[in-house]
C-alpha atoms as a PDB file:
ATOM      1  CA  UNK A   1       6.278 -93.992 -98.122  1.00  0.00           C
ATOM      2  CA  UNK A   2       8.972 -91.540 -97.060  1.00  0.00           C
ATOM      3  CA  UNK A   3       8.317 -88.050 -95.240  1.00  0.00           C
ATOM      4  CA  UNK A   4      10.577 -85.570 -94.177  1.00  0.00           C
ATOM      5  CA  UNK A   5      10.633 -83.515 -90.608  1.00  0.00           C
ATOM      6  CA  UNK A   6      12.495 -80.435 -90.838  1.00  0.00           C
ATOM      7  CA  UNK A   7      13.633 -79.017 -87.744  1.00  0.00           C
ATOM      8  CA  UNK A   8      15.196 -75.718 -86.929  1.00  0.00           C
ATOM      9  CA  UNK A   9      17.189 -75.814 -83.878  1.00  0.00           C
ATOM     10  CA  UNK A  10      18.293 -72.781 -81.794  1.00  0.00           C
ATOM     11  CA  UNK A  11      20.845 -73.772 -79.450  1.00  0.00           C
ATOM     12  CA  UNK A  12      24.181 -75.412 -79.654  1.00  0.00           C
ATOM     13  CA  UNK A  13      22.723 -78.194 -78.313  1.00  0.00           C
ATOM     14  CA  UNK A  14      19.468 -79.567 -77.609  1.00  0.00           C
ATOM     15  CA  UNK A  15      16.871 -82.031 -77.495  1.00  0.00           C
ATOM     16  CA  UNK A  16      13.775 -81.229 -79.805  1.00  0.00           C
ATOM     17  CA  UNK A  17      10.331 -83.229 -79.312  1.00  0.00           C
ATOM     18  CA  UNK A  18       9.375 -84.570 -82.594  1.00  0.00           C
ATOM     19  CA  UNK A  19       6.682 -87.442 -81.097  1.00  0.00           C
ATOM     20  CA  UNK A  20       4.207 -85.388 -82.520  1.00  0.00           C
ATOM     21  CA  UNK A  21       4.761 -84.678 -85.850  1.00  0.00           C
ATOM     22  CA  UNK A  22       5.920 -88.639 -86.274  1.00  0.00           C
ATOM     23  CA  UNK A  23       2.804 -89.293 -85.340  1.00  0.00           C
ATOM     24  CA  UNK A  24       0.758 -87.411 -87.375  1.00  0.00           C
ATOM     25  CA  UNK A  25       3.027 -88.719 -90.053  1.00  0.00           C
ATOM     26  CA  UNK A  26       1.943 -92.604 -89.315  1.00  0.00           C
ATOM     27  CA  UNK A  27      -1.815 -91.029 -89.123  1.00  0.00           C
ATOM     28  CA  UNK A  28      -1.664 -89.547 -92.305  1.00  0.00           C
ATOM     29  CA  UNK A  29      -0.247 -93.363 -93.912  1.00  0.00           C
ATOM     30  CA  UNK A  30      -3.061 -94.457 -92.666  1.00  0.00           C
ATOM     31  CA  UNK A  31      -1.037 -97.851 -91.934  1.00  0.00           C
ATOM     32  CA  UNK A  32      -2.676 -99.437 -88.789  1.00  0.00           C
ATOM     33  CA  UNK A  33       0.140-102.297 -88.032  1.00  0.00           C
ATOM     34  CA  UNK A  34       3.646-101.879 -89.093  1.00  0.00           C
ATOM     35  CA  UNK A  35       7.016-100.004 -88.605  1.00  0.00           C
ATOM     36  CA  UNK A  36       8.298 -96.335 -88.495  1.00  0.00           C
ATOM     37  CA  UNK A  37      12.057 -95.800 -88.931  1.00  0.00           C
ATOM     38  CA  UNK A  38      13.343 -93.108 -88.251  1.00  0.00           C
ATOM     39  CA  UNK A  39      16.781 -91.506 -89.619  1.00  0.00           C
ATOM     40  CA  UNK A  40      18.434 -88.629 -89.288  1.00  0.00           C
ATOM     41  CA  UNK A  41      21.003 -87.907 -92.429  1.00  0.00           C
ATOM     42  CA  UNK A  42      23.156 -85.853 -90.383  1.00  0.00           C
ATOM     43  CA  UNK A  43      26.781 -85.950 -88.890  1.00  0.00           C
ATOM     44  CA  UNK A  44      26.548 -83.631 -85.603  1.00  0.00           C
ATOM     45  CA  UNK A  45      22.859 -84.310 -85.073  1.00  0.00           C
ATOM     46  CA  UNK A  46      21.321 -88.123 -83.438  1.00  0.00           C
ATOM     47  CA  UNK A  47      17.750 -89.549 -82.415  1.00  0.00           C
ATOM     48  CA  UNK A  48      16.947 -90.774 -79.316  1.00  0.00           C
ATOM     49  CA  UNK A  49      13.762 -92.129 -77.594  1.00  0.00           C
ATOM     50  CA  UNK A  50      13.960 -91.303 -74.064  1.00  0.00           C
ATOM     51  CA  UNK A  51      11.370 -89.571 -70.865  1.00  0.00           C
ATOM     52  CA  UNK A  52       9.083 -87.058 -72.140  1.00  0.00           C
ATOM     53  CA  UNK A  53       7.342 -85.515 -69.306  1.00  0.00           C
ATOM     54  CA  UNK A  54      10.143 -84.526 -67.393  1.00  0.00           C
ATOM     55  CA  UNK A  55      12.308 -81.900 -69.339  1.00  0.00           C
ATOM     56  CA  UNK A  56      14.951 -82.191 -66.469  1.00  0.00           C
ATOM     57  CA  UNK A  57      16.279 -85.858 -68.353  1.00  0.00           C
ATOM     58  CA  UNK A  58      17.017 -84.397 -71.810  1.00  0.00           C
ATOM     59  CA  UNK A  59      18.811 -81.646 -69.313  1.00  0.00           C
ATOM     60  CA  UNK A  60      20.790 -84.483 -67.748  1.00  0.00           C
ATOM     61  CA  UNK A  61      21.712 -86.688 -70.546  1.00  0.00           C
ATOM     62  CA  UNK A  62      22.889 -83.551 -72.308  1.00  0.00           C
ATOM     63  CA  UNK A  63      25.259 -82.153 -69.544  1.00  0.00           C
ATOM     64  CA  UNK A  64      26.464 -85.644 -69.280  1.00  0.00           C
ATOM     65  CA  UNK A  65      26.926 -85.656 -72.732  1.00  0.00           C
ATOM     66  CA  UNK A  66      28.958 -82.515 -72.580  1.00  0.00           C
ATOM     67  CA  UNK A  67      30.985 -83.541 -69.454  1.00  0.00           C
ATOM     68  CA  UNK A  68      31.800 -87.337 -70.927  1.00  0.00           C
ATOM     69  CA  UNK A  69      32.982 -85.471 -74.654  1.00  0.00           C
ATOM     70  CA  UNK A  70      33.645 -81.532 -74.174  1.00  0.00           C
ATOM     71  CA  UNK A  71      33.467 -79.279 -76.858  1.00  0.00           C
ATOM     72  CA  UNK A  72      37.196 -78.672 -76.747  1.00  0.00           C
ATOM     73  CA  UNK A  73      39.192 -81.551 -76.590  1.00  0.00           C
ATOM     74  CA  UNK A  74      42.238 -82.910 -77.892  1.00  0.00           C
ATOM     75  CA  UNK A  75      40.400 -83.326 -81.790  1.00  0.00           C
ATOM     76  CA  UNK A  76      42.324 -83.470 -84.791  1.00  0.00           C
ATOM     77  CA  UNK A  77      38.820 -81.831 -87.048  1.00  0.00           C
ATOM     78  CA  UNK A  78      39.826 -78.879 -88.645  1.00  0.00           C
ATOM     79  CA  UNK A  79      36.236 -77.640 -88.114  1.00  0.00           C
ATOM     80  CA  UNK A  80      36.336 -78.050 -84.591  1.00  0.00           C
ATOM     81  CA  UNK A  81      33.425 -79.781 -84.046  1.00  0.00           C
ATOM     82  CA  UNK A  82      34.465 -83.451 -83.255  1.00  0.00           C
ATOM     83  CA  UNK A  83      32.788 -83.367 -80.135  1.00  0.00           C
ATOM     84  CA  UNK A  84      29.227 -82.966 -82.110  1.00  0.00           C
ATOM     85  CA  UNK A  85      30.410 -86.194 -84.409  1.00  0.00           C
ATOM     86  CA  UNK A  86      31.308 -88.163 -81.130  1.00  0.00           C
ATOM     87  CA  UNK A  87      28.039 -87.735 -79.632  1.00  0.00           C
ATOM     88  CA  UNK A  88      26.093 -88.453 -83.018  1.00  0.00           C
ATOM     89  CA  UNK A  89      28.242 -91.355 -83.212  1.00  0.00           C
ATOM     90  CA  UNK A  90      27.296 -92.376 -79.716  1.00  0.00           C
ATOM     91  CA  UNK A  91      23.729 -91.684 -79.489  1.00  0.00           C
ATOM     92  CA  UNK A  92      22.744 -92.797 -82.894  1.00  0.00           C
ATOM     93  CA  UNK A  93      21.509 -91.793 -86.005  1.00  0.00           C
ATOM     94  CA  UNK A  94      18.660 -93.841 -86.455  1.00  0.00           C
ATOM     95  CA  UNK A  95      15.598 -95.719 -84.678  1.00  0.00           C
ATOM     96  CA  UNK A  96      12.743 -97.860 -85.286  1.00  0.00           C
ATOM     97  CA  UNK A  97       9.434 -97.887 -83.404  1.00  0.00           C
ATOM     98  CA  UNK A  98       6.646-100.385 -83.855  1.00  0.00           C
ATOM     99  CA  UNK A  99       3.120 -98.809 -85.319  1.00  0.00           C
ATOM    100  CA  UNK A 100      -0.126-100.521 -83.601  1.00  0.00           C
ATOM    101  CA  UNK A 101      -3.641 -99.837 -84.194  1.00  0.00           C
ATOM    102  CA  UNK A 102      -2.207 -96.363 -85.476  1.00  0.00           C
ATOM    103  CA  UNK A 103      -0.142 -95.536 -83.148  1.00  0.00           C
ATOM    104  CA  UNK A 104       3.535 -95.459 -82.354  1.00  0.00           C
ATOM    105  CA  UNK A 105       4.365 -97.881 -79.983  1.00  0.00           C
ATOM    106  CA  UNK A 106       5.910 -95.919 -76.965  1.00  0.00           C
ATOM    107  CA  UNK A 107       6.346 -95.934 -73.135  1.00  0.00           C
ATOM    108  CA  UNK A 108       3.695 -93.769 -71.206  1.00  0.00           C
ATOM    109  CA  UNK A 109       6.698 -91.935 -70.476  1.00  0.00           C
ATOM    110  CA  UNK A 110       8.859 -91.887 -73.665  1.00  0.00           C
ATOM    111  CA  UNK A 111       8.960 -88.885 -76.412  1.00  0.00           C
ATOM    112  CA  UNK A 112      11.275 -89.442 -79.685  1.00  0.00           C
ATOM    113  CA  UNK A 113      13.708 -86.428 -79.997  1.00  0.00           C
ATOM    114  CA  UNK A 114      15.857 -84.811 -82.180  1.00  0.00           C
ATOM    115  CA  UNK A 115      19.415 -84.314 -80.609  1.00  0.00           C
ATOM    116  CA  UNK A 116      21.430 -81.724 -81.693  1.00  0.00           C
ATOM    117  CA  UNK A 117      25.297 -81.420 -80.946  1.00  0.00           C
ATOM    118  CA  UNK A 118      26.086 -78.057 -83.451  1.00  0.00           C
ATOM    119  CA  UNK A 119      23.855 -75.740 -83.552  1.00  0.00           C
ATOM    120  CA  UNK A 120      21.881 -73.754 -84.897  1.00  0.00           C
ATOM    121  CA  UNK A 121      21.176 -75.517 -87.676  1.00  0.00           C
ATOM    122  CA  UNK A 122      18.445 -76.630 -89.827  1.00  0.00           C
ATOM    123  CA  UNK A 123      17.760 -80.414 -89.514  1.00  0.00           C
ATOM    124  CA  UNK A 124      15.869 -82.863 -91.401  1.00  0.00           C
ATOM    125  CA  UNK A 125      14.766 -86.422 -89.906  1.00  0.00           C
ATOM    126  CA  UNK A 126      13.276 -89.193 -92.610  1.00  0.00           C
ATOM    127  CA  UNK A 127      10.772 -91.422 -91.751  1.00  0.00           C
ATOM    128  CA  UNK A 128      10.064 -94.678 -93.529  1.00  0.00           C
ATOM    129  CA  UNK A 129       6.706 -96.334 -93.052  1.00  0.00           C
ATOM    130  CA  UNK A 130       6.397-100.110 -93.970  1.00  0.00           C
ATOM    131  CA  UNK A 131       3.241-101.926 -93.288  1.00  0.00           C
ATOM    132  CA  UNK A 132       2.674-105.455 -91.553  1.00  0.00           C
ATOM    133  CA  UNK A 133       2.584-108.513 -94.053  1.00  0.00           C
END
């Protein structure tokens, strides 16, 4: 079974909580024990898992983002957004999360997010669920 997410992002950059619409995705499977991947088919966008109830970390790993690989830089992209394809590079396109009893397998703390490096831009994430056995 593969879904789509679609996104629409309104900042440059930012991180976008998608737990809940995965979620509702493995729900709707109706696959009790398995595995959700999760990819993003984008070159200036990523996926991270990461702390969800304190919106102060995505604030954090973002600035740090943007200190460690500025948006202008000494980048040989004619579009002039190599610093978007670094951090997609860096943070990673895709993830996979273990499905038990229903339900993602996750931290108490940790949300799955959408990261985007150049936007605004509409974004899509796929999600593959495969059951157990």
């Amino acid at each position: 079974m593969l879904r789509y997410v679609n996104v629409r992002t309104k900042n440059r950059t930012e991180f976008v909580d998608i737990t809940h619409d995965i979620q509702n995705i493995v729900t709707e499977s109706g696959i009790m024990n398995g595995l959700c991947y999760l990819y993003v088919p984008h070159t200036t966008a990523a996926i991270t898992i990461n702390e969800g109830a304190d919106p102060s970390v995505q604030r954090d790993i973002q600035a740090t983002l943007i200190k460690l690989i500025p948006f202008d830089g000494d980048y040989h992209h004619r579009e002039g957004n190599s610093s978007a394809h670094i951090k997609s590079t860096i943070v990673g396109i895709s993830k996979v999360v273990f499905i038990e009893d229903g339900r993602l397998v996750l931290g108490t703390w940790q949300s799955i997010y959408l990261c985007e490096f150049d936007g605004p831009r509409h974004r899509r994430i796929a999600i593959k669920i495969v059951k157990d056995g």
